[in-house]
Protein backbone atom coordinates (compact mmCIF):
# COMPACT_ATOMS: atom_id res chain seq x y z
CA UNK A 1 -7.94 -10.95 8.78
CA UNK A 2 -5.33 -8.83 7.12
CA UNK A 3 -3.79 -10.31 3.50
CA UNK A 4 -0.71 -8.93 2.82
CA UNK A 5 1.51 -9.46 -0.11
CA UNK A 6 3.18 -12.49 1.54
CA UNK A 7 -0.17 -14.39 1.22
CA UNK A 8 -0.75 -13.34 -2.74
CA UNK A 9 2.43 -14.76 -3.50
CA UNK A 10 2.38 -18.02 -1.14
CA UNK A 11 -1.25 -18.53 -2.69
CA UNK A 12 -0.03 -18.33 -6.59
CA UNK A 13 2.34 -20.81 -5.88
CA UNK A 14 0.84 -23.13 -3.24
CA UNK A 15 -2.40 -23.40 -1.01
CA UNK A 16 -0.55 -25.34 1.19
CA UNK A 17 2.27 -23.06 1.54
CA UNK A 18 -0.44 -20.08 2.20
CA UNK A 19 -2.26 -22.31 5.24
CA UNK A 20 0.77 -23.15 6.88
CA UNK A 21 2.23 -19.73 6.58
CA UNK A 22 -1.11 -18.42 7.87
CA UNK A 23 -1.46 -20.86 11.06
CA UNK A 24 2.48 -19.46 12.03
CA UNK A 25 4.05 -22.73 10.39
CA UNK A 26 6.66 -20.73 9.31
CA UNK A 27 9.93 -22.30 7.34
CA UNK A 28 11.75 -19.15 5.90
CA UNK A 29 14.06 -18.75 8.46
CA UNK A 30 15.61 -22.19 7.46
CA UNK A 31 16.00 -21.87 4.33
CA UNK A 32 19.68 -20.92 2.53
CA UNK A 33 17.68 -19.88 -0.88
CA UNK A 34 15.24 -17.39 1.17
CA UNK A 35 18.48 -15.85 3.09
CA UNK A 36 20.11 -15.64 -0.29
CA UNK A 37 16.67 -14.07 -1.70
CA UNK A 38 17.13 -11.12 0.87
CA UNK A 39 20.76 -10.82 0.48
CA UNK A 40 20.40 -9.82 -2.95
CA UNK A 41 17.49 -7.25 -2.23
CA UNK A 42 19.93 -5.77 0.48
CA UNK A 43 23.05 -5.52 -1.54
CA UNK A 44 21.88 -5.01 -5.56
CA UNK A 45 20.40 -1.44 -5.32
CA UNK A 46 22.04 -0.26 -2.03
CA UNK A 47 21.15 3.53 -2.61
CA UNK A 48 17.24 2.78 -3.06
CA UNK A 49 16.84 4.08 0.78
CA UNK A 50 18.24 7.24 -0.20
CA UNK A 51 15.62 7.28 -3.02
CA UNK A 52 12.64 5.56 -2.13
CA UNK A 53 10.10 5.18 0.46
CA UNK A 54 9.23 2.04 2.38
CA UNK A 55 5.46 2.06 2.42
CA UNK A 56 2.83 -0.21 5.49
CA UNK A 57 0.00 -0.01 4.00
CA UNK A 58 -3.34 -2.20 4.90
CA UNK A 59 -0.43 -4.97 6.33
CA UNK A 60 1.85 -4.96 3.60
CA UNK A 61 5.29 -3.74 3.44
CA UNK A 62 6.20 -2.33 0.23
CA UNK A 63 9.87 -2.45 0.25
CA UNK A 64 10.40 0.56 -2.42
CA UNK A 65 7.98 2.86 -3.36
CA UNK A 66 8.70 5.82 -6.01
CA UNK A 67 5.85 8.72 -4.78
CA UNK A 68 7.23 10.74 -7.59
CA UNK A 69 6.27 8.75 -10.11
CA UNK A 70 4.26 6.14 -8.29
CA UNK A 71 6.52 3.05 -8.72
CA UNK A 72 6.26 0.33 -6.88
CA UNK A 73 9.85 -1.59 -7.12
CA UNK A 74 10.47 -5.58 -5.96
CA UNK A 75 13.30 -7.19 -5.91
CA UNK A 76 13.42 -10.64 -6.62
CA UNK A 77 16.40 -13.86 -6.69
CA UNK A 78 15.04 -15.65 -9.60
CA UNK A 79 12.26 -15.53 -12.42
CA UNK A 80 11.59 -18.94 -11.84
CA UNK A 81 7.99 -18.18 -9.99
CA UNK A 82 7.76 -15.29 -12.22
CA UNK A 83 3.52 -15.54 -11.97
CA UNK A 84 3.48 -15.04 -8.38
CA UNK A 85 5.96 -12.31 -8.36
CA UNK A 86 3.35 -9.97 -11.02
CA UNK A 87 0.72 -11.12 -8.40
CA UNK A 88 2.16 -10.31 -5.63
CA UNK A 89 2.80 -6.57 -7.28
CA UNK A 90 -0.44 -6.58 -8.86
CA UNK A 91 -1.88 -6.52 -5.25
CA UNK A 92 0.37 -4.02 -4.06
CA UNK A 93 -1.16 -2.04 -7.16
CA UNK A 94 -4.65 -2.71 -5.93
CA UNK A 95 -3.87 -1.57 -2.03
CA UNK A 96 -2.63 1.65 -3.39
CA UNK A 97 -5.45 2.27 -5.61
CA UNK A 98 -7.94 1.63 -2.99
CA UNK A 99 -6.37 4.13 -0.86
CA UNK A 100 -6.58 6.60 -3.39
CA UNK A 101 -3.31 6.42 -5.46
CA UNK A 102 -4.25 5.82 -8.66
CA UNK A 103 -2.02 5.49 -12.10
CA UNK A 104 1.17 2.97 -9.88
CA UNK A 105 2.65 1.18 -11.49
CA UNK A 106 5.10 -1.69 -10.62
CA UNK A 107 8.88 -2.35 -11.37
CA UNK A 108 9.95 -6.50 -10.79
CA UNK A 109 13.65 -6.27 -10.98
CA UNK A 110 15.97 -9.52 -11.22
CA UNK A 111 19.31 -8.33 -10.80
CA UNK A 112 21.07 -11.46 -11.00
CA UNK A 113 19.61 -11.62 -14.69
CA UNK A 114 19.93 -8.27 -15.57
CA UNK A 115 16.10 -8.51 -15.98
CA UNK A 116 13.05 -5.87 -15.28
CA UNK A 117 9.34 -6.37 -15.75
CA UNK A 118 6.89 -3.76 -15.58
CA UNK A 119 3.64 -5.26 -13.83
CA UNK A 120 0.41 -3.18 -14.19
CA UNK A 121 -3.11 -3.39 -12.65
CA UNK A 122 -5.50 -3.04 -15.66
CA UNK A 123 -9.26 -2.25 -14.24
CA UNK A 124 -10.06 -5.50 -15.08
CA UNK A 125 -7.56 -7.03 -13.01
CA UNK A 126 -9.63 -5.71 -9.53
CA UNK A 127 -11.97 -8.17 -9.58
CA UNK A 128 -8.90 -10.87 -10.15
CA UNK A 129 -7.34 -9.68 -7.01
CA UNK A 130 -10.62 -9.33 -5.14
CA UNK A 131 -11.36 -13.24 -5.89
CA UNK A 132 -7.35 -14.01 -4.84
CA UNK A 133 -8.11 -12.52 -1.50
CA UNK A 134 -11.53 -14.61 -1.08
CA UNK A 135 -10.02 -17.51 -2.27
CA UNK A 136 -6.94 -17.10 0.11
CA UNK A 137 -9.61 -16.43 3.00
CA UNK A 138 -11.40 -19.93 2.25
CA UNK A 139 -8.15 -21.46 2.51
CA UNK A 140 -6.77 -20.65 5.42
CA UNK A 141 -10.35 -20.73 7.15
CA UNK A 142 -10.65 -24.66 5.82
CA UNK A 143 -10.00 -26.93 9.33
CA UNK A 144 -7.74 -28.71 7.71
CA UNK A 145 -4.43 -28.12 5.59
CA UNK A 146 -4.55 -28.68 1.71
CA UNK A 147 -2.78 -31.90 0.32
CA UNK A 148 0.72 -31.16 -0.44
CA UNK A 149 0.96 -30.87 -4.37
CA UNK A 150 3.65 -32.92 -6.39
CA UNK A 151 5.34 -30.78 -8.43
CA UNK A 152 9.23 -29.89 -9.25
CA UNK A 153 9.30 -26.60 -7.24
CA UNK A 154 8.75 -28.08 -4.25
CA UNK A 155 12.37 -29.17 -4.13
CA UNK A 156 13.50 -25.38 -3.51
CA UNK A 157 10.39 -24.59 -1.23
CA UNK A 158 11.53 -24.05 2.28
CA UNK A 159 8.24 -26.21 3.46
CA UNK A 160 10.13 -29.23 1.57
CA UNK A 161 11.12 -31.00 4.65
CA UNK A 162 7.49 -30.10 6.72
CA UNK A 163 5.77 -31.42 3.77
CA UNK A 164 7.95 -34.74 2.54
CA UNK A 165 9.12 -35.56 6.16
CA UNK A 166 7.76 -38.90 5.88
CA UNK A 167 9.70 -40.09 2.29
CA UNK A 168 12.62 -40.88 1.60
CA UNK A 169 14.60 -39.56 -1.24
């Protein structure tokens, strides 16, 4: 089983969300926020082809990689999940590390907010990604889906629907 960067950020915001997404129960394609999401990473930095490098490595698809100065860049709508956004570049961080590229660094850039974050991946951090990826693995290996959780960022979620079919608003 490959965990990609997808997964990382799924899990830090839902174990539900990360089962579903992993048994192909996939909602993205419905959503107007997501399509806005990807708009925005299209059309803020339109030069960052010219500059940067998209990068497969072990499953993930890093968007924008600096090799110069080993920079990992991500693009995101919204701070609102900021914690799952440092995640999800903390484990690009790790992947290139354990392939050798050490000293990245990562770049979380809300362009909406005129915002940046640097995100790094302190040695002590390893063994936090290393127990995200086991933990992610017991998840989706579990027989059955976790309980949805009940929580205000579900609204904008685009599993809303799949997981609150049944109530009504």
């Amino acid at each position: 089983m490959t965990i990609t960067g997808t997964y990382i950020k799924y899990y830090k915001v839902c174990h539900r969300k990360t089962w579903l997404f992993h048994h192909k129960i996939e909602m993205e394609h419905t959503s107007e926020l997501v399509a806005e999401g990807s708009f925005i990473g299209e059309k803020s930095y339109p030069q960052r082809a010219e500059r940067y490098r998209e990068l497969l490595l072990d499953g993930s698809k890093i968007d924008f990689y600096d090799p110069v100065d080993k920079v990992v860049h991500e693009i995101k709508k919204s701070d609102k999940l900021e914690h799952s956004h440092v995640a999800q570049v903390q484990f690009y961080l790790y992947l290139l590390r354990r392939n050798g590229i050490e000293g990245a660094t990562g770049l979380i850039e809300y362009p909406k907010l005129r915002q940046t974050q640097t995100v790094t991946l302190a040695d002590d951090d390893v063994a936090m990604v290393e127990n995200w990826v086991q933990d992610i693995e017991r998840i989706v290996e579990a027989e059955h889906c976790p309980e949805r959780i009940a929580k205000s960022k579900c609204r904008s979620c685009s599993y809303f629907d799949f997981c609150y079919i049944e109530e009504s608003l």
